[in-house]
PDB file of N, CA and C in Angstrom:
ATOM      1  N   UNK A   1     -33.651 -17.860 -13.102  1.00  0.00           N
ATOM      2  CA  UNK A   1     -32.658 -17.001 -12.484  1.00  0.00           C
ATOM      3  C   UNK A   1     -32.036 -17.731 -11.297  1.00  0.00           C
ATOM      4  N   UNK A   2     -31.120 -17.381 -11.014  1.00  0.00           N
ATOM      5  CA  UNK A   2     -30.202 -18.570  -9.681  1.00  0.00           C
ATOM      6  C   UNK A   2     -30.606 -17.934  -8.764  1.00  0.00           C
ATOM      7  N   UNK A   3     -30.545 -18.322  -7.798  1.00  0.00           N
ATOM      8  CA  UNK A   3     -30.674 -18.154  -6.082  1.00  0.00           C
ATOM      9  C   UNK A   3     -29.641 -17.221  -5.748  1.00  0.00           C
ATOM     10  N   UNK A   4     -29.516 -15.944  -5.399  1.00  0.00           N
ATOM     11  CA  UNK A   4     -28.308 -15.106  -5.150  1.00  0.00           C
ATOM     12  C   UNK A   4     -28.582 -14.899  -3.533  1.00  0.00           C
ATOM     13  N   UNK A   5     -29.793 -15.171  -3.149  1.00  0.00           N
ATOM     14  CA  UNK A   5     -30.166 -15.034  -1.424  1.00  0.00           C
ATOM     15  C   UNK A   5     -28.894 -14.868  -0.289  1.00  0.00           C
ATOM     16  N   UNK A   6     -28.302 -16.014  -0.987  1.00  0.00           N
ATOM     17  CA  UNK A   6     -27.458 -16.144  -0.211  1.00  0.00           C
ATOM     18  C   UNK A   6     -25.772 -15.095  -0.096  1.00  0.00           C
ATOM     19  N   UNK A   7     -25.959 -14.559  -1.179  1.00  0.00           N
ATOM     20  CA  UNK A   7     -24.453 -13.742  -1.511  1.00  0.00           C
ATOM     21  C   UNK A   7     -24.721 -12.558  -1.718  1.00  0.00           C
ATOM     22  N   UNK A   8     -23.777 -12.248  -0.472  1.00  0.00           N
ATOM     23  CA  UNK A   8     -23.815 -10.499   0.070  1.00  0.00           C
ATOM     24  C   UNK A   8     -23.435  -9.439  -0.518  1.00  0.00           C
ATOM     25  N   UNK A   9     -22.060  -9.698  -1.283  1.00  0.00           N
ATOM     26  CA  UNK A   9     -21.430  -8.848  -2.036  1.00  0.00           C
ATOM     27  C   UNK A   9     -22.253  -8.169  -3.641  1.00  0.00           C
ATOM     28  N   UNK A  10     -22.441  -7.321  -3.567  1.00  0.00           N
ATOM     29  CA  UNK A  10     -23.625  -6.675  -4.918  1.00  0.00           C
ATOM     30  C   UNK A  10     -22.650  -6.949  -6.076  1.00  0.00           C
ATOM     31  N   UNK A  11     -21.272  -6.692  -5.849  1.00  0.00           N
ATOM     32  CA  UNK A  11     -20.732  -7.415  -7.264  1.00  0.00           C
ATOM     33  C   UNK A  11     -20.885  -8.665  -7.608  1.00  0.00           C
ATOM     34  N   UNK A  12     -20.520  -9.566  -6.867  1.00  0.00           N
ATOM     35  CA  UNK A  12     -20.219 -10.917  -6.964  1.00  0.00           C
ATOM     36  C   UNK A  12     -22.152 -11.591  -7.163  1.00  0.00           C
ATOM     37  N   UNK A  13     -22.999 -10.849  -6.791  1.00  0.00           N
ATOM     38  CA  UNK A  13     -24.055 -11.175  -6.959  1.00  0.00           C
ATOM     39  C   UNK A  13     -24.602 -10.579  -8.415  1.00  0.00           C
ATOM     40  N   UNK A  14     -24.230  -9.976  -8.997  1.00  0.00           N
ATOM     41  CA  UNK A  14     -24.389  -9.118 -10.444  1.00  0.00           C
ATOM     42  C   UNK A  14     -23.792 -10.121 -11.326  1.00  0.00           C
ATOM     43  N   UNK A  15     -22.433 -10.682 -10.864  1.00  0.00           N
ATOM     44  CA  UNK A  15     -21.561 -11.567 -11.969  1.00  0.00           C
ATOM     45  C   UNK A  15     -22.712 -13.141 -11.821  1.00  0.00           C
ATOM     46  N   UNK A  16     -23.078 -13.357 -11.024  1.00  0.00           N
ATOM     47  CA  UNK A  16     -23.411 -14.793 -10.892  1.00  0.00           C
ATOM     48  C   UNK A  16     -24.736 -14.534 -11.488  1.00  0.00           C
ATOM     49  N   UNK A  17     -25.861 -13.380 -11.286  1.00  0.00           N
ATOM     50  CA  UNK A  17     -27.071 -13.040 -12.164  1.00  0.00           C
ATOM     51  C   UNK A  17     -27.136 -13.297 -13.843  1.00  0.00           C
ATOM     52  N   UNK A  18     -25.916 -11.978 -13.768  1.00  0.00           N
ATOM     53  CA  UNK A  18     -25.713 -12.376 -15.210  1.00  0.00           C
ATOM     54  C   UNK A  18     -25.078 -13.914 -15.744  1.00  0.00           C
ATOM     55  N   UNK A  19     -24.277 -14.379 -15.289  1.00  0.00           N
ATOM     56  CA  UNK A  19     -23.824 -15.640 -15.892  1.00  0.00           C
ATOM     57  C   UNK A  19     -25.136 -16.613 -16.087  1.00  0.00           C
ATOM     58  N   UNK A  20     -26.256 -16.306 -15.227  1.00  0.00           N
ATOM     59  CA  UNK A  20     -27.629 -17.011 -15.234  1.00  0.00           C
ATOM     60  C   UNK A  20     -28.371 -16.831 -16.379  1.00  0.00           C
ATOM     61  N   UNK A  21     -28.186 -15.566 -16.409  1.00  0.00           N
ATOM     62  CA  UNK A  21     -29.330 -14.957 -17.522  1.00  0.00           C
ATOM     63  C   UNK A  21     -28.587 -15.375 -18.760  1.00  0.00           C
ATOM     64  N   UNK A  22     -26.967 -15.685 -18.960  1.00  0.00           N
ATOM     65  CA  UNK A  22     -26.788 -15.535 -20.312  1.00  0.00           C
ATOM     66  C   UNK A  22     -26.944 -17.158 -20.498  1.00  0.00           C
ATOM     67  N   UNK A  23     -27.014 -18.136 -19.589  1.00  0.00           N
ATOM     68  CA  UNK A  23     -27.178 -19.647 -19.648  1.00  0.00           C
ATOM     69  C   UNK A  23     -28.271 -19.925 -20.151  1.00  0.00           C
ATOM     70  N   UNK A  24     -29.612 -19.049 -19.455  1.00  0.00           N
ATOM     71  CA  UNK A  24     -30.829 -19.394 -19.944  1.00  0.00           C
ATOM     72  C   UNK A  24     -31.277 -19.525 -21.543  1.00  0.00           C
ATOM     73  N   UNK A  25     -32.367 -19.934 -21.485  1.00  0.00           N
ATOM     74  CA  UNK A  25     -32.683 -20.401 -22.867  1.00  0.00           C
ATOM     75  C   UNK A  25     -33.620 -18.814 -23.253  1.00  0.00           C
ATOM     76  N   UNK A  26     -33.168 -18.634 -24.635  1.00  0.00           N
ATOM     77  CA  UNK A  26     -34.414 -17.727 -25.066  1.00  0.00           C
ATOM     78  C   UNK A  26     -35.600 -18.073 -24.953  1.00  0.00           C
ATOM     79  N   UNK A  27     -36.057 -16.605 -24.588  1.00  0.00           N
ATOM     80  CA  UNK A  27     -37.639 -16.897 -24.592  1.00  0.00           C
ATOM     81  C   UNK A  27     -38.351 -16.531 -25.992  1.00  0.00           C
ATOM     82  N   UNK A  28     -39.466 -17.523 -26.156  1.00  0.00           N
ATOM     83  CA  UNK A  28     -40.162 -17.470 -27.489  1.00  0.00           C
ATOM     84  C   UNK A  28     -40.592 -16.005 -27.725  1.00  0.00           C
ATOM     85  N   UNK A  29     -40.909 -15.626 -29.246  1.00  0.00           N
ATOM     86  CA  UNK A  29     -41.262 -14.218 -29.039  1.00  0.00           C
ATOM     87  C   UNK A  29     -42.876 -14.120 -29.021  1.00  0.00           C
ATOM     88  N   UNK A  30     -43.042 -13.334 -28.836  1.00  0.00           N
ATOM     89  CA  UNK A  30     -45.106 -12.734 -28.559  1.00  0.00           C
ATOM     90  C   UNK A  30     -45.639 -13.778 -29.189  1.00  0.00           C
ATOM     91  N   UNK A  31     -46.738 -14.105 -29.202  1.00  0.00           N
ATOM     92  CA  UNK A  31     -47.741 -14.264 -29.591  1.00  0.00           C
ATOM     93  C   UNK A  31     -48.696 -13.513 -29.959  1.00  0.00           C
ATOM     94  N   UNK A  32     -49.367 -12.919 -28.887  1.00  0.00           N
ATOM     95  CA  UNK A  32     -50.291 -11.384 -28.553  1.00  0.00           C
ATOM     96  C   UNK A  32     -49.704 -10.198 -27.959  1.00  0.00           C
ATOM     97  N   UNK A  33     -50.153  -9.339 -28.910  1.00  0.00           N
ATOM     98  CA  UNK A  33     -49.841  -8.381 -28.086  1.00  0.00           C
ATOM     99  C   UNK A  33     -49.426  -7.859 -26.951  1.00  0.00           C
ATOM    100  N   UNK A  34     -47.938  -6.688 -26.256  1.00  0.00           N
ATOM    101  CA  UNK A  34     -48.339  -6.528 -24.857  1.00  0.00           C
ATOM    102  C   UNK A  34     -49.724  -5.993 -24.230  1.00  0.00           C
ATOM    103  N   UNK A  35     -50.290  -6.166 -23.118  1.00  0.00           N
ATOM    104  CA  UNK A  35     -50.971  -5.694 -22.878  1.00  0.00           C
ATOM    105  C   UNK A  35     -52.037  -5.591 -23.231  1.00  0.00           C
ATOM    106  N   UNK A  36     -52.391  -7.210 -23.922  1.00  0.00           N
ATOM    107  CA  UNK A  36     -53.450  -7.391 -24.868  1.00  0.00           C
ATOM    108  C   UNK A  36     -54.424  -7.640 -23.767  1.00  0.00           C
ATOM    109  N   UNK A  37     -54.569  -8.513 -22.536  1.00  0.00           N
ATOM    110  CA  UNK A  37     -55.251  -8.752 -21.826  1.00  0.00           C
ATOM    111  C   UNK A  37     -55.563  -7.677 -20.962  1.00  0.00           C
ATOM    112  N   UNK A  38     -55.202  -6.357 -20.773  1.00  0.00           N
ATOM    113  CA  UNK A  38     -55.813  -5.243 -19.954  1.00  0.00           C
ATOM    114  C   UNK A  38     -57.041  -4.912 -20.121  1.00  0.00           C
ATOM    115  N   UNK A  39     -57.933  -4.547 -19.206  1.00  0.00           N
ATOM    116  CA  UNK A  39     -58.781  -4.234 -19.268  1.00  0.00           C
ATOM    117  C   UNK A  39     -59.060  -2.482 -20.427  1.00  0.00           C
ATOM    118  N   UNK A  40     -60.318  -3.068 -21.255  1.00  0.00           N
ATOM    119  CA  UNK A  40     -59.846  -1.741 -22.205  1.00  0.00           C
ATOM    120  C   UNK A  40     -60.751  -0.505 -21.193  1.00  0.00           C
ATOM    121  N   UNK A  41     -60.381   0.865 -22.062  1.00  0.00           N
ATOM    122  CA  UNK A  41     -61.196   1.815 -20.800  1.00  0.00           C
ATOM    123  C   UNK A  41     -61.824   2.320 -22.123  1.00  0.00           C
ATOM    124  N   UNK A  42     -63.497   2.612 -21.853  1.00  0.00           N
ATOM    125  CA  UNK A  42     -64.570   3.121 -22.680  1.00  0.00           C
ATOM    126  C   UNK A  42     -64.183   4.849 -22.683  1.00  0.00           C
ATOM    127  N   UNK A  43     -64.423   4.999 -24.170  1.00  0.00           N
ATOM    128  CA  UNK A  43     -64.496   6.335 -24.700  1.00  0.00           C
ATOM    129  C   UNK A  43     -65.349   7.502 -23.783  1.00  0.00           C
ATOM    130  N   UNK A  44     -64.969   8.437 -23.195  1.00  0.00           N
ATOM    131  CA  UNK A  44     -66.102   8.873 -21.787  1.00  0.00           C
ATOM    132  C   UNK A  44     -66.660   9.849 -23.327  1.00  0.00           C
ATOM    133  N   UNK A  45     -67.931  10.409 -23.289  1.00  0.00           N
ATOM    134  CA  UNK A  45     -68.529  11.389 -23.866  1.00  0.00           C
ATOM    135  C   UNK A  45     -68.144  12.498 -24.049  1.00  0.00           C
ATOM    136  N   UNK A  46     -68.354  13.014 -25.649  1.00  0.00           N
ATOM    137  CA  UNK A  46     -67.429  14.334 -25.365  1.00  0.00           C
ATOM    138  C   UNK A  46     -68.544  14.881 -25.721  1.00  0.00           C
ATOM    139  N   UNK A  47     -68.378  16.804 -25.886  1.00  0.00           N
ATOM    140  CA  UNK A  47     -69.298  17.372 -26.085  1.00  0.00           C
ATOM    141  C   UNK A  47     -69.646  17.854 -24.944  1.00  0.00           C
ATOM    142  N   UNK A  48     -71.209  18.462 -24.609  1.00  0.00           N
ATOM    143  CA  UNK A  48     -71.447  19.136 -23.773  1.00  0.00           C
ATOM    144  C   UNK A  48     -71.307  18.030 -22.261  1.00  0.00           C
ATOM    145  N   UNK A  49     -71.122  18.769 -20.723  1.00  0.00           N
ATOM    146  CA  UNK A  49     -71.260  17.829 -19.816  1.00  0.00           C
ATOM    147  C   UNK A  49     -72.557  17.558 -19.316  1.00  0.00           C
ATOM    148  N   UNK A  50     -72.649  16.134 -19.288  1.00  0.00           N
ATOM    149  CA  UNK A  50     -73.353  15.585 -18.801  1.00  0.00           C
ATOM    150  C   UNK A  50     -73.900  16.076 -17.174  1.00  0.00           C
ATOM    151  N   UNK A  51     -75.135  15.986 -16.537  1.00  0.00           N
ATOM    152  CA  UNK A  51     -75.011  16.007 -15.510  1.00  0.00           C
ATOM    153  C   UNK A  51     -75.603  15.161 -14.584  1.00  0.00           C
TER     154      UNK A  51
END
């Protein structure tokens, strides 16, 4: 993404973003899953409560 730090105007900083983003190279697609690396969360017990 370019350096916009410097340019004040929110339009003129939108046109120069985008002209960035459409220069860039695609990015490869997935490999793994999103969100494959999250931590998983364990099934809590169902049925009567525990105490």
């Amino acid at each position: 993404m370019a350096n916009t730090k410097s340019i004040t105007d929110k339009a003129e900083r939108k046109k120069v973003k985008r002209a960035a983003r459409k220069k860039a190279a695609p990015k490869a697609p997935r490999t793994a899953p999103r969100g494959s690396n999250k931590k998983k969360v364990k099934k809590l017990a169902r049925g009567q409560s525990k105490r």
